[in-house]
Protein backbone atom coordinates (compact mmCIF):
# COMPACT_ATOMS: atom_id res chain seq x y z
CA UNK A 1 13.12 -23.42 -1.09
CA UNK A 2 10.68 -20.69 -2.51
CA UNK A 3 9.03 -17.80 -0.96
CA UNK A 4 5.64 -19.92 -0.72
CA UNK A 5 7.14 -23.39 0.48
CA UNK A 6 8.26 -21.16 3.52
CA UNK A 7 4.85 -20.60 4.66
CA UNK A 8 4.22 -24.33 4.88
CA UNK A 9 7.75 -25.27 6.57
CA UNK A 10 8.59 -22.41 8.56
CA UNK A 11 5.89 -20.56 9.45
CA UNK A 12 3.67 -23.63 10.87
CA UNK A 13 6.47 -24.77 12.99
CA UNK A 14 6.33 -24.79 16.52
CA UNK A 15 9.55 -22.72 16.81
CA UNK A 16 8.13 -19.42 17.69
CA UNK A 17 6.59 -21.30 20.82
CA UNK A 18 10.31 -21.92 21.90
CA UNK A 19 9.85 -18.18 22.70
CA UNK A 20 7.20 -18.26 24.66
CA UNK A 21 7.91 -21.21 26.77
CA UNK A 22 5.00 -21.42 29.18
CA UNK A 23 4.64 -22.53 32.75
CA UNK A 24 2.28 -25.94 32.87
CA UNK A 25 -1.58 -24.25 33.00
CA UNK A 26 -3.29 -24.27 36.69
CA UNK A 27 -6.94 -24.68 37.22
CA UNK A 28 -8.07 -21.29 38.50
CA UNK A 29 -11.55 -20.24 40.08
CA UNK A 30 -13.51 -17.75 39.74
CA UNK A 31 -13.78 -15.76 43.05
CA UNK A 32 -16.70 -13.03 43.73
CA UNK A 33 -15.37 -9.90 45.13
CA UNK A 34 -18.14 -10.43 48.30
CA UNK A 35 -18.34 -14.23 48.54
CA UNK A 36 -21.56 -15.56 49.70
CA UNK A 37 -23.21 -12.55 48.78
CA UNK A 38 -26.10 -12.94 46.37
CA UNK A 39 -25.24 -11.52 42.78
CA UNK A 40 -27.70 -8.27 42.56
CA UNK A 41 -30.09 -7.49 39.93
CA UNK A 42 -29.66 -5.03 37.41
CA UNK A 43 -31.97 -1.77 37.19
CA UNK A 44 -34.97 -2.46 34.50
CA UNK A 45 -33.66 -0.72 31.33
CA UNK A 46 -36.28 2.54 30.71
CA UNK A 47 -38.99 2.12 28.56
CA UNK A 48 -37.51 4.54 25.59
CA UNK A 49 -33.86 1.81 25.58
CA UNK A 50 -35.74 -1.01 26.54
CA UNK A 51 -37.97 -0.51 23.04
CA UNK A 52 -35.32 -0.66 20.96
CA UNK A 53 -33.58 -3.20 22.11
CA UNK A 54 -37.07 -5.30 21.79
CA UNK A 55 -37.11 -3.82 18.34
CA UNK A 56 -34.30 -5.06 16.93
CA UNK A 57 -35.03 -8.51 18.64
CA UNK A 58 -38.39 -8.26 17.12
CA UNK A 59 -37.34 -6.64 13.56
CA UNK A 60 -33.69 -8.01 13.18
CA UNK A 61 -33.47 -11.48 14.84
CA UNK A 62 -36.46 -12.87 14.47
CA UNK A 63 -37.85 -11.35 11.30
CA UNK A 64 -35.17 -10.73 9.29
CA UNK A 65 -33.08 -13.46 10.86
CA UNK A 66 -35.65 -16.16 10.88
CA UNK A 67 -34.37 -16.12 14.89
CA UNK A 68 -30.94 -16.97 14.24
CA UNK A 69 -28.54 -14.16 14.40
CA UNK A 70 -26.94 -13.21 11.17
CA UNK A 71 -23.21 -14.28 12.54
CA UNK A 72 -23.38 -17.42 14.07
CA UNK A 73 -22.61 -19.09 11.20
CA UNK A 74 -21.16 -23.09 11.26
CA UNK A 75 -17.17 -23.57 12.76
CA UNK A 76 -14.77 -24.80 10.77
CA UNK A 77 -13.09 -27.77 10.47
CA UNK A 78 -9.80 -28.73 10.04
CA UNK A 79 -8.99 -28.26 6.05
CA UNK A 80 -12.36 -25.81 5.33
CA UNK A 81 -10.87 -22.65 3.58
CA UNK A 82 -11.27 -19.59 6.14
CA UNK A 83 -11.20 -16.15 4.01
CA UNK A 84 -12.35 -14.37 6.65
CA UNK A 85 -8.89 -11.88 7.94
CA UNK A 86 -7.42 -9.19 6.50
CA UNK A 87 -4.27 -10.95 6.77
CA UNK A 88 -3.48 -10.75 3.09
CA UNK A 89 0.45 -11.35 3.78
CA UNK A 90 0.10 -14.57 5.24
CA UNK A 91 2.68 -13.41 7.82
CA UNK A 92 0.15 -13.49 11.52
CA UNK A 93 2.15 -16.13 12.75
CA UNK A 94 5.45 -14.99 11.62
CA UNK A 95 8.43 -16.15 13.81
CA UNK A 96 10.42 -13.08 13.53
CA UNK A 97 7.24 -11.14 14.38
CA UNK A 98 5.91 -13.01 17.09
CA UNK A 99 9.54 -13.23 18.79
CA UNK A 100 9.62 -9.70 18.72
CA UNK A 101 6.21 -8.87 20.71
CA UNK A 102 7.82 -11.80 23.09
CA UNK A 103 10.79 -9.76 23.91
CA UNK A 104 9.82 -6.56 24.14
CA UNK A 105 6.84 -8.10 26.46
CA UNK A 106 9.53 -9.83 28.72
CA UNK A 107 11.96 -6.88 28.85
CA UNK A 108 9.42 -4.07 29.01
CA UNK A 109 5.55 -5.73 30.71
CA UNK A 110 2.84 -3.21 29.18
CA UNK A 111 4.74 -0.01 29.21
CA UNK A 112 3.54 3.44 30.84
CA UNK A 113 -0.19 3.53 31.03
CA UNK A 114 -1.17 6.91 29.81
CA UNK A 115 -2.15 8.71 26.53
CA UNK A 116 -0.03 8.77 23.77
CA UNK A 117 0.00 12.69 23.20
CA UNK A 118 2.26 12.73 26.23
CA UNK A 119 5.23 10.86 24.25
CA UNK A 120 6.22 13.70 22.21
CA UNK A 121 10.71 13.15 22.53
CA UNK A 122 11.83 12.25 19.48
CA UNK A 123 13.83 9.60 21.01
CA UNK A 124 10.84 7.46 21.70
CA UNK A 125 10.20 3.96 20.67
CA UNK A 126 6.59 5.49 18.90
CA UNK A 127 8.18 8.66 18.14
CA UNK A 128 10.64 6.59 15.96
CA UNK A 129 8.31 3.79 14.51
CA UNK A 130 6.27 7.27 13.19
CA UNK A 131 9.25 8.35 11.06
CA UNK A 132 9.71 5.26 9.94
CA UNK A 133 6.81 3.92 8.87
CA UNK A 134 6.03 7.69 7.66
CA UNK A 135 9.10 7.50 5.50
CA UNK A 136 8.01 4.00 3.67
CA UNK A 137 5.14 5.82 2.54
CA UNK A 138 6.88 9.12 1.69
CA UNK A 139 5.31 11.28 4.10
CA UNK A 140 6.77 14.27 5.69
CA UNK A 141 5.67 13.04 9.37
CA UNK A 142 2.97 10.76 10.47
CA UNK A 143 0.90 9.52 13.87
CA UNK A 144 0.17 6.09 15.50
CA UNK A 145 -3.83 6.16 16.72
CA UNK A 146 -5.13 3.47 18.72
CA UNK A 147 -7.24 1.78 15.85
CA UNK A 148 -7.72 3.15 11.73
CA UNK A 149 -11.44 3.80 13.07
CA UNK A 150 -9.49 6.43 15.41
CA UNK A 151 -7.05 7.62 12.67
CA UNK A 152 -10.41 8.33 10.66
CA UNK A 153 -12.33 9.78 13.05
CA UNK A 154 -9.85 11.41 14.61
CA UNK A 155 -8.37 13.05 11.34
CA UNK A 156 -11.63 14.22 9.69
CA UNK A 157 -12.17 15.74 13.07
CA UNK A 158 -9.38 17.93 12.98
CA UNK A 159 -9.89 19.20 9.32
CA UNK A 160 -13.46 19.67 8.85
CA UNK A 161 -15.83 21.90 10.94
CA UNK A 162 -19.60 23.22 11.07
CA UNK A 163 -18.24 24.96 7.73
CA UNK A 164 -16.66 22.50 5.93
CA UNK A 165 -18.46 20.61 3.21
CA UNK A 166 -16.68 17.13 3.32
CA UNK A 167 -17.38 15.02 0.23
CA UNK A 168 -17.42 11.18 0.71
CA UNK A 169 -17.89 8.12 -1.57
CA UNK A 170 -20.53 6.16 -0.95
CA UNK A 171 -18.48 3.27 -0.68
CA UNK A 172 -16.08 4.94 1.63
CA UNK A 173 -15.30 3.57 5.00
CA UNK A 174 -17.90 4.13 8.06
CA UNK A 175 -15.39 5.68 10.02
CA UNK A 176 -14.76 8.05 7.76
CA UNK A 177 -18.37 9.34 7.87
CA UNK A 178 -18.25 9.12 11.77
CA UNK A 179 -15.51 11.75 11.29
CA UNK A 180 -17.59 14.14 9.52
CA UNK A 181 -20.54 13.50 12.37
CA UNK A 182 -17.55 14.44 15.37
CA UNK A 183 -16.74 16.90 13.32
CA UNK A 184 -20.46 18.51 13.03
CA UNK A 185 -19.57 18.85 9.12
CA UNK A 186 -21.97 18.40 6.47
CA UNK A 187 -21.48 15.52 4.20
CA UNK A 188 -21.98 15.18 0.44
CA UNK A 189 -22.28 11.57 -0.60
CA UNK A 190 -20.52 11.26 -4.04
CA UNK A 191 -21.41 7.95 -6.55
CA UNK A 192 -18.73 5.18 -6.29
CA UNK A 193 -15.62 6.20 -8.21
CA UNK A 194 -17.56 8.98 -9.98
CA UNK A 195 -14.90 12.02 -10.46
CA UNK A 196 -17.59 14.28 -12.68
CA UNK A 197 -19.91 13.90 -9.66
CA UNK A 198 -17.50 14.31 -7.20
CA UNK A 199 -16.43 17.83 -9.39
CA UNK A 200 -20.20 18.55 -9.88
CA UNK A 201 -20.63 18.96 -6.33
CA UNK A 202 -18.11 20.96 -5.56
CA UNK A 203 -19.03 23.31 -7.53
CA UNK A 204 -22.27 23.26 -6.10
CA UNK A 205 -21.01 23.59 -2.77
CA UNK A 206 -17.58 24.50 -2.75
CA UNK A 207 -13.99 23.76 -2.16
CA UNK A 208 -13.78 20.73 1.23
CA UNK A 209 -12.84 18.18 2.19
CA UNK A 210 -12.54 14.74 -0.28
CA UNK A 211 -12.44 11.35 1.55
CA UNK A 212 -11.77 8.04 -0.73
CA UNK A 213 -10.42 4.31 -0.02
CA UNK A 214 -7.95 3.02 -1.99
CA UNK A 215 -8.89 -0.26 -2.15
CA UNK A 216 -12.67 -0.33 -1.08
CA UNK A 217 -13.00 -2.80 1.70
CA UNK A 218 -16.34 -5.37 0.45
CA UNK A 219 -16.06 -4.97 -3.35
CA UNK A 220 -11.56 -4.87 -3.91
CA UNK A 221 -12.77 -2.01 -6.24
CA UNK A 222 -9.78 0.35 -6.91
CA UNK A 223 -9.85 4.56 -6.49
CA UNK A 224 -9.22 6.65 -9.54
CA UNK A 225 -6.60 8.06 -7.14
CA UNK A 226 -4.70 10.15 -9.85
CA UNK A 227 -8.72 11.80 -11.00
CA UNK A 228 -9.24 13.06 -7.48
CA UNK A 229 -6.04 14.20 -7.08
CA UNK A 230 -6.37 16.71 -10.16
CA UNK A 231 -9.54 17.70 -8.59
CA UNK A 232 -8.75 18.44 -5.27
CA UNK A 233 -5.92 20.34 -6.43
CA UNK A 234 -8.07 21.98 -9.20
CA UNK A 235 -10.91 23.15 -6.39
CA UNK A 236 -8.29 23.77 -3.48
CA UNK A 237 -9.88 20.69 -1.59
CA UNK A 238 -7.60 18.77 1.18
CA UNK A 239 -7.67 15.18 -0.08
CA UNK A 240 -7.84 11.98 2.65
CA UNK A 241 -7.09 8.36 1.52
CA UNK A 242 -7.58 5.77 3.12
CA UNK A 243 -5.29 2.96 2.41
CA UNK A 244 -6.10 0.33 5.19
CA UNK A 245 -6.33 -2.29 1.63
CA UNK A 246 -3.65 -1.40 0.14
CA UNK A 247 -0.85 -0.45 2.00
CA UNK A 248 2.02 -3.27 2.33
CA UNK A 249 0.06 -4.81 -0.57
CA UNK A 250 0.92 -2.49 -3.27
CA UNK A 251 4.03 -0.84 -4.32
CA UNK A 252 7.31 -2.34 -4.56
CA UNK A 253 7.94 -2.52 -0.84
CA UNK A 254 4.50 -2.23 0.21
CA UNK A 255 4.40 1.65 0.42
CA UNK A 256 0.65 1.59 -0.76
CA UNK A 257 -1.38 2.82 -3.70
CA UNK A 258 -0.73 6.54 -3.46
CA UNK A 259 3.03 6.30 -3.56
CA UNK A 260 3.02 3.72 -6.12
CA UNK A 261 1.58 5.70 -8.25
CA UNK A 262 3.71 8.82 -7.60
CA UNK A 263 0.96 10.66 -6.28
CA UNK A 264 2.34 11.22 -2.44
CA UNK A 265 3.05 15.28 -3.19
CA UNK A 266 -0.92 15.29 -4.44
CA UNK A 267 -2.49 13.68 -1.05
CA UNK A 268 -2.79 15.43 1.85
CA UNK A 269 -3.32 12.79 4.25
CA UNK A 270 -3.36 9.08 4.39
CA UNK A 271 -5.15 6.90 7.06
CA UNK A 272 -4.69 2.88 7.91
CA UNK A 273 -5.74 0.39 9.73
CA UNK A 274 -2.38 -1.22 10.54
CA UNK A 275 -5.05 -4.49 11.97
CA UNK A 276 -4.85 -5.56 8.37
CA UNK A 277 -1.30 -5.98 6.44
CA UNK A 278 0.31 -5.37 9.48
CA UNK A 279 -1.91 -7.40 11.72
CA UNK A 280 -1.55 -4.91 14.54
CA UNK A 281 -4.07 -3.39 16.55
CA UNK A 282 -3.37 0.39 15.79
CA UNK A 283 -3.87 2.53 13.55
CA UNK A 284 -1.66 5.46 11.27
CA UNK A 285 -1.86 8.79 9.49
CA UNK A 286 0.37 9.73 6.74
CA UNK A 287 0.51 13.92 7.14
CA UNK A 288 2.55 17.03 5.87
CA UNK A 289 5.64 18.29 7.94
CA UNK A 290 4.41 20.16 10.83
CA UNK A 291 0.91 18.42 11.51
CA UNK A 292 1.48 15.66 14.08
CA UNK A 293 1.40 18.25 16.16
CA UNK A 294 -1.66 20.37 15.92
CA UNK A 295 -3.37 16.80 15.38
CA UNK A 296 -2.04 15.74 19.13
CA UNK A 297 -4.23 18.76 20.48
CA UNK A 298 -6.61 18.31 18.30
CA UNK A 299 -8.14 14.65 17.83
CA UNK A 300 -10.20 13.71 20.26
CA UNK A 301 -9.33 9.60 19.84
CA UNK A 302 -5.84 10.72 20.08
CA UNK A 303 -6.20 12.77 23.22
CA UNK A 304 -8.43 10.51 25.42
CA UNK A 305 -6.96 7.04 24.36
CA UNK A 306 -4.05 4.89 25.90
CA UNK A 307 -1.12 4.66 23.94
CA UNK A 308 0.00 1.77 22.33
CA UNK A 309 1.90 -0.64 24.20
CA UNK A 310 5.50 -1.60 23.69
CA UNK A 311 5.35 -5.23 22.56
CA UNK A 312 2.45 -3.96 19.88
CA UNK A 313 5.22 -1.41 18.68
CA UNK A 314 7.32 -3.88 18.91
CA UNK A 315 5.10 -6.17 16.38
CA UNK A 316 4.52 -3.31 13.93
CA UNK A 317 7.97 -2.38 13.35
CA UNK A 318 8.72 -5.96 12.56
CA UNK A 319 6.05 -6.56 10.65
CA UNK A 320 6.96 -3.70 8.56
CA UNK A 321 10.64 -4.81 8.21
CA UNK A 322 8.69 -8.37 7.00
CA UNK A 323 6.56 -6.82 4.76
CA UNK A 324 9.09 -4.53 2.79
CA UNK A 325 11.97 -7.69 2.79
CA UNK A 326 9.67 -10.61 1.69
CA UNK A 327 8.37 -9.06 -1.86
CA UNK A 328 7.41 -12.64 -2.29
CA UNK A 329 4.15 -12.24 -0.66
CA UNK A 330 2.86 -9.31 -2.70
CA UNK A 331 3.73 -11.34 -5.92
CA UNK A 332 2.10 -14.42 -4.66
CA UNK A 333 -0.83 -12.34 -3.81
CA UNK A 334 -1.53 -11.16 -7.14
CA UNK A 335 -1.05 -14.63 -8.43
CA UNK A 336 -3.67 -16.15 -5.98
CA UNK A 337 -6.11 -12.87 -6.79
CA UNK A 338 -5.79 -13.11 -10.61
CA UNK A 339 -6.25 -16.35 -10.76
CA UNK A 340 -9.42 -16.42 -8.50
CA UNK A 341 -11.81 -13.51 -9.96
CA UNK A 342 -11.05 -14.89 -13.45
CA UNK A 343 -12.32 -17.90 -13.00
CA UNK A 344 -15.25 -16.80 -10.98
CA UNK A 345 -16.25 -14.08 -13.22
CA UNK A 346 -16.09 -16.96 -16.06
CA UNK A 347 -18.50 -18.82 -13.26
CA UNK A 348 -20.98 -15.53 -13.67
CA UNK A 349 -20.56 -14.26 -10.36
CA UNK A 350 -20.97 -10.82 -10.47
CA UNK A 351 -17.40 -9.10 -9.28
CA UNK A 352 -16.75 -7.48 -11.97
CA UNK A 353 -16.56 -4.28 -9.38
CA UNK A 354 -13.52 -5.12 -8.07
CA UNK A 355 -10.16 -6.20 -9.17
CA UNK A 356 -7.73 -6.64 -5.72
CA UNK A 357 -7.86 -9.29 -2.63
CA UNK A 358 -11.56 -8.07 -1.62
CA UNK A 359 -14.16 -10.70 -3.47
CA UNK A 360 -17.66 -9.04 -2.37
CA UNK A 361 -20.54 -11.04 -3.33
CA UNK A 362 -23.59 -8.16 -2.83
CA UNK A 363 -26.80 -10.84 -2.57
CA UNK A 364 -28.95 -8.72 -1.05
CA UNK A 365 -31.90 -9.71 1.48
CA UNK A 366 -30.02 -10.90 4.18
CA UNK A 367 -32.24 -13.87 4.99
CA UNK A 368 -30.61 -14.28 1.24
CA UNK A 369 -27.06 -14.03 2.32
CA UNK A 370 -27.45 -15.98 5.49
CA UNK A 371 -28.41 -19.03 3.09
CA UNK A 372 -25.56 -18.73 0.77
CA UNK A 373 -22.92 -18.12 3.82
CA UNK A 374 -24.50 -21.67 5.08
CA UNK A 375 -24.20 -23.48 1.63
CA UNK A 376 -20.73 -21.83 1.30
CA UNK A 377 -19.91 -23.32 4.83
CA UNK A 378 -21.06 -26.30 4.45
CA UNK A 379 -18.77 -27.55 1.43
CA UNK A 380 -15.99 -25.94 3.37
CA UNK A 381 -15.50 -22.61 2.66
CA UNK A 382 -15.87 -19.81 4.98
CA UNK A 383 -16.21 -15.87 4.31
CA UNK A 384 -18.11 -12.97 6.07
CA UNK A 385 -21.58 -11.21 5.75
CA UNK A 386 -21.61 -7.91 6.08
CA UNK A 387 -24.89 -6.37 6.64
CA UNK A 388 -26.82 -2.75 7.37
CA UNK A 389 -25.22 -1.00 9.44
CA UNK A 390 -22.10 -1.80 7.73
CA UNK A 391 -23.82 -1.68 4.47
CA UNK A 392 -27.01 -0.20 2.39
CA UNK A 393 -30.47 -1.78 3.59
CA UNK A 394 -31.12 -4.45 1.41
CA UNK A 395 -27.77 -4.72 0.08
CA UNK A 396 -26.16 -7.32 2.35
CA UNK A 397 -22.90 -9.59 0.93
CA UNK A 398 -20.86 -12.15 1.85
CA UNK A 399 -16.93 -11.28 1.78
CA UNK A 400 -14.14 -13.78 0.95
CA UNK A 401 -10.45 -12.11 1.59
CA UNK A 402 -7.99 -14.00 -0.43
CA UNK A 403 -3.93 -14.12 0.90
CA UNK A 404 -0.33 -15.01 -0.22
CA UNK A 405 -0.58 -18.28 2.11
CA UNK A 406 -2.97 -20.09 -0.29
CA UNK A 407 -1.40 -22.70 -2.31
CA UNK A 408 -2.63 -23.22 -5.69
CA UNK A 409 -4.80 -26.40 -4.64
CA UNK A 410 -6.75 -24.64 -2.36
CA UNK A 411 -7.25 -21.74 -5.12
CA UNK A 412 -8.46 -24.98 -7.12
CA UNK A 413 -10.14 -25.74 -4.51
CA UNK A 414 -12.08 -22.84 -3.96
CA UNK A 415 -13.15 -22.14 -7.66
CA UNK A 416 -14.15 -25.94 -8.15
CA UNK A 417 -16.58 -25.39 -4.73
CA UNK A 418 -18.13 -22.07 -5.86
CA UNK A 419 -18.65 -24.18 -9.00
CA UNK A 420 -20.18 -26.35 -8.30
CA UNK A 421 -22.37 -25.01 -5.68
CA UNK A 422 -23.87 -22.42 -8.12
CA UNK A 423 -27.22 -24.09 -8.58
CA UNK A 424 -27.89 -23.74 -5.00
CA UNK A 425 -27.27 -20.20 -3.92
CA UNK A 426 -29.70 -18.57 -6.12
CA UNK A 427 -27.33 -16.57 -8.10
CA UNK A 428 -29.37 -15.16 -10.25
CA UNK A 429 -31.23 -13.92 -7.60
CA UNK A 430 -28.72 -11.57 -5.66
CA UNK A 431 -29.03 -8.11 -6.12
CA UNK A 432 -25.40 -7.86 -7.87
CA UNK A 433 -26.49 -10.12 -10.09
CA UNK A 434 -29.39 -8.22 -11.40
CA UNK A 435 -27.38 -5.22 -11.13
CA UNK A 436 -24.68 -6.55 -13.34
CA UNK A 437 -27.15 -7.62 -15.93
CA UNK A 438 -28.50 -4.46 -16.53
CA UNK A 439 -25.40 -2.75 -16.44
CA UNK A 440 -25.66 -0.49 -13.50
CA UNK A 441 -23.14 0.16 -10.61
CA UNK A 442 -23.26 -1.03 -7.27
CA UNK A 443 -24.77 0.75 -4.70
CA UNK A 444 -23.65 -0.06 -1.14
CA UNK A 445 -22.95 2.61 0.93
CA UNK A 446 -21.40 3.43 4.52
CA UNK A 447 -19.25 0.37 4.55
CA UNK A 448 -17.13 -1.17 7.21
């Protein structure tokens, strides 16, 4: 049996349940803390909240929205193709993963409720999944955060000051620029992928702090890692990549775009969402020996958040044991993504921004999007808008995450749909679409 037919045999079986093996579900009620006691009102919201909240009603919903909100979109049926996660492995509902949270649940309940900064022994469970994740990559140490929002933040905070000019692609994820705001640091937006600009402003403004993706999360566009690197050496500028895309996708074993490429003695730091490859709630930042510390007193996320618990340690490190053993799944990957943006670039869609797992259709008005999303849904496939604040005003798109679990009818399947249903999205109407034909860039910014 392949790599692939596993997926359909193994993975969809009801073994990992075996695991689990629940107790018959009671009917339960709802009890009030004071029963009989009237439920009280809440306070009237003040005037200055209570305004904005009616202004987005007003603005958002029913203007903008034509009094639907923008994500309550159809639900899918059984068969409809869902490219909604970021679970690009396919491996969510992996026995060996699943069986693992199970145990360590059973054997261990939730763990020791308290921050993480007080787990410092290098004998502990996190302590240990830190070096080894940290050594996949070919990092010197690294951390475990709560979430990659708080591995952003919470790094950018801890390297850039009132001081610090911190240069950021436009493109770049909004956590990253909520780093330089905790951090009271001025940023300098930089053009997509644009290393003379990026250069051009330092010089203006001098050596800082460089933040980039390495996959960028709505268009699959890749970073000119190697470029930036030769910069921020060039200009003495500390050098942050974020590879929440890209790591356990790329590399041999999933170490990520920067070591792939040989580039892991030219980064500084590396942040990820582990809630994508990895489908884990946490987060992770690749550092230089002698860091982790400083960034324990440091980062405010990692300070004042609970740590993680064990079974979600327990998930992570066998996700990443997954991940580096079945090599199947980044091959099949690749197939799936190859074979997808070539035929819809032959279709005329406009991705030719991109090149990885991330299809980002950028239509525009969102009243726009909202329409395509429901034509989309309607012949059975299923993505995600993404709209301001997670992108530019104006510059809404609908998102379609591709994985190693799709067979190659549903690939068919997919192409043949967006086919056909060309005539009645408006394509040549979306903003990438007029961008594309007159040969300019895209221009989304502050993206989630």
């Amino acid at each position: 049996m392949d790599g692939f037919s596993a997926i359909r045999t193994r993975e969809r079986t009801t073994a990992m349940l075996d695991v689990i093996s629940p107790a018959p579900a009671t009917p339960e009620t709802v009890v009030a803390i004071h029963p009989g006691t009237p439920r009280p009102a809440a306070p009237a919201l003040p005037e200055m909240l209570r305004e904005r909240v009616e202004r987005f009603r007003r603005e958002r919903v029913q203007i903008a929205w034509g009094g639907k909100h923008i994500m309550l979109g159809s639900l899918p049926k059984p068969g409809d193709l869902v490219l909604q996660s970021n679970d690009y492995l396919a491996i969510t509902r992996h026995p060996e993963i699943v069986r693992a949270q199970c145990v360590a649940l059973e054997a261990e309940g939730n763990g020791m409720m308290m921050s993480g900064i007080f787990l410092q022994h290098a004998e502990d469970p996190m302590r240990r999944l830190e070096q080894e994740l940290a050594a996949a990559m070919g990092a010197a140490e690294g951390m475990l955060c709560q979430s990659g929002y708080n591995a952003n933040v919470g790094l950018v905070q801890s390297i850039a000051d009132v001081r610090t000019p911190v240069y950021v692609d436009m493109l770049a994820h909004a956590s990253l620029w909520e780093g330089v705001k905790s951090a009271g640091a001025r940023a300098v937006a930089i053009l997509h992928n644009d290393p003379e600009h990026l250069e051009r402003q330092i010089l203006r403004n001098g050596p800082g702090v460089i933040l980039v993706d390495a996959v960028y999360s709505t268009t699959g566009a890749l970073c000119p890692l190697a470029d930036y690197a030769d910069i921020a050496a060039r200009h003495d500028c500390v050098l942050v990549v974020d590879e929440s895309h890209s790591l356990g996708t790329h590399g041999s074993r999933g170490e990520g775009l920067v070591a792939s490429l040989g580039l892991g003695d030219r980064v500084h730091f590396r942040t990820v969402s582990l809630a994508k490859t990895y489908c884990a709630r946490a987060g992770f930042v690749a550092c230089p020996a002698g860091f982790r510390e400083y960034f324990a007193s440091e980062s405010l996320p990692a300070i004042f958040s609970s740590t993680l618990l064990p079974h979600e340690l327990a998930g992570i490190a066998a996700a990443h044991r997954v991940i580096q053993a079945e090599g199947w799944r980044r091959n099949r990957l690749r197939q799936v993504t190859q074979r997808v943006r070539t035929a819809l670039t032959a279709l005329g869609y406009p991705i030719a921004n991109g090149t990885e797992q991330i299809i980002g259709f950028e239509i525009g008005p969102e009243r726009l999007t909202m329409h395509v999303r429901d034509v989309f849904e309607a012949h059975g496939v299923f993505g995600s808008i993404f709209c301001a604040p997670a992108t530019a005003k104006n510059r809404s798109l609908l998102r379609l995450t591709l994985n190693a679990g799709m067979s190659d009818a549903e690939a068919e399947r997919l192409v043949e749909t967006l086919s056909a249903v060309r005539g009645e999205v408006e394509l040549p109407d979306w903003s990438g679409a007029r961008r594309q034909r007159r040969g300019e860039p895209a221009a989304l910014e502050n993206v989630a």
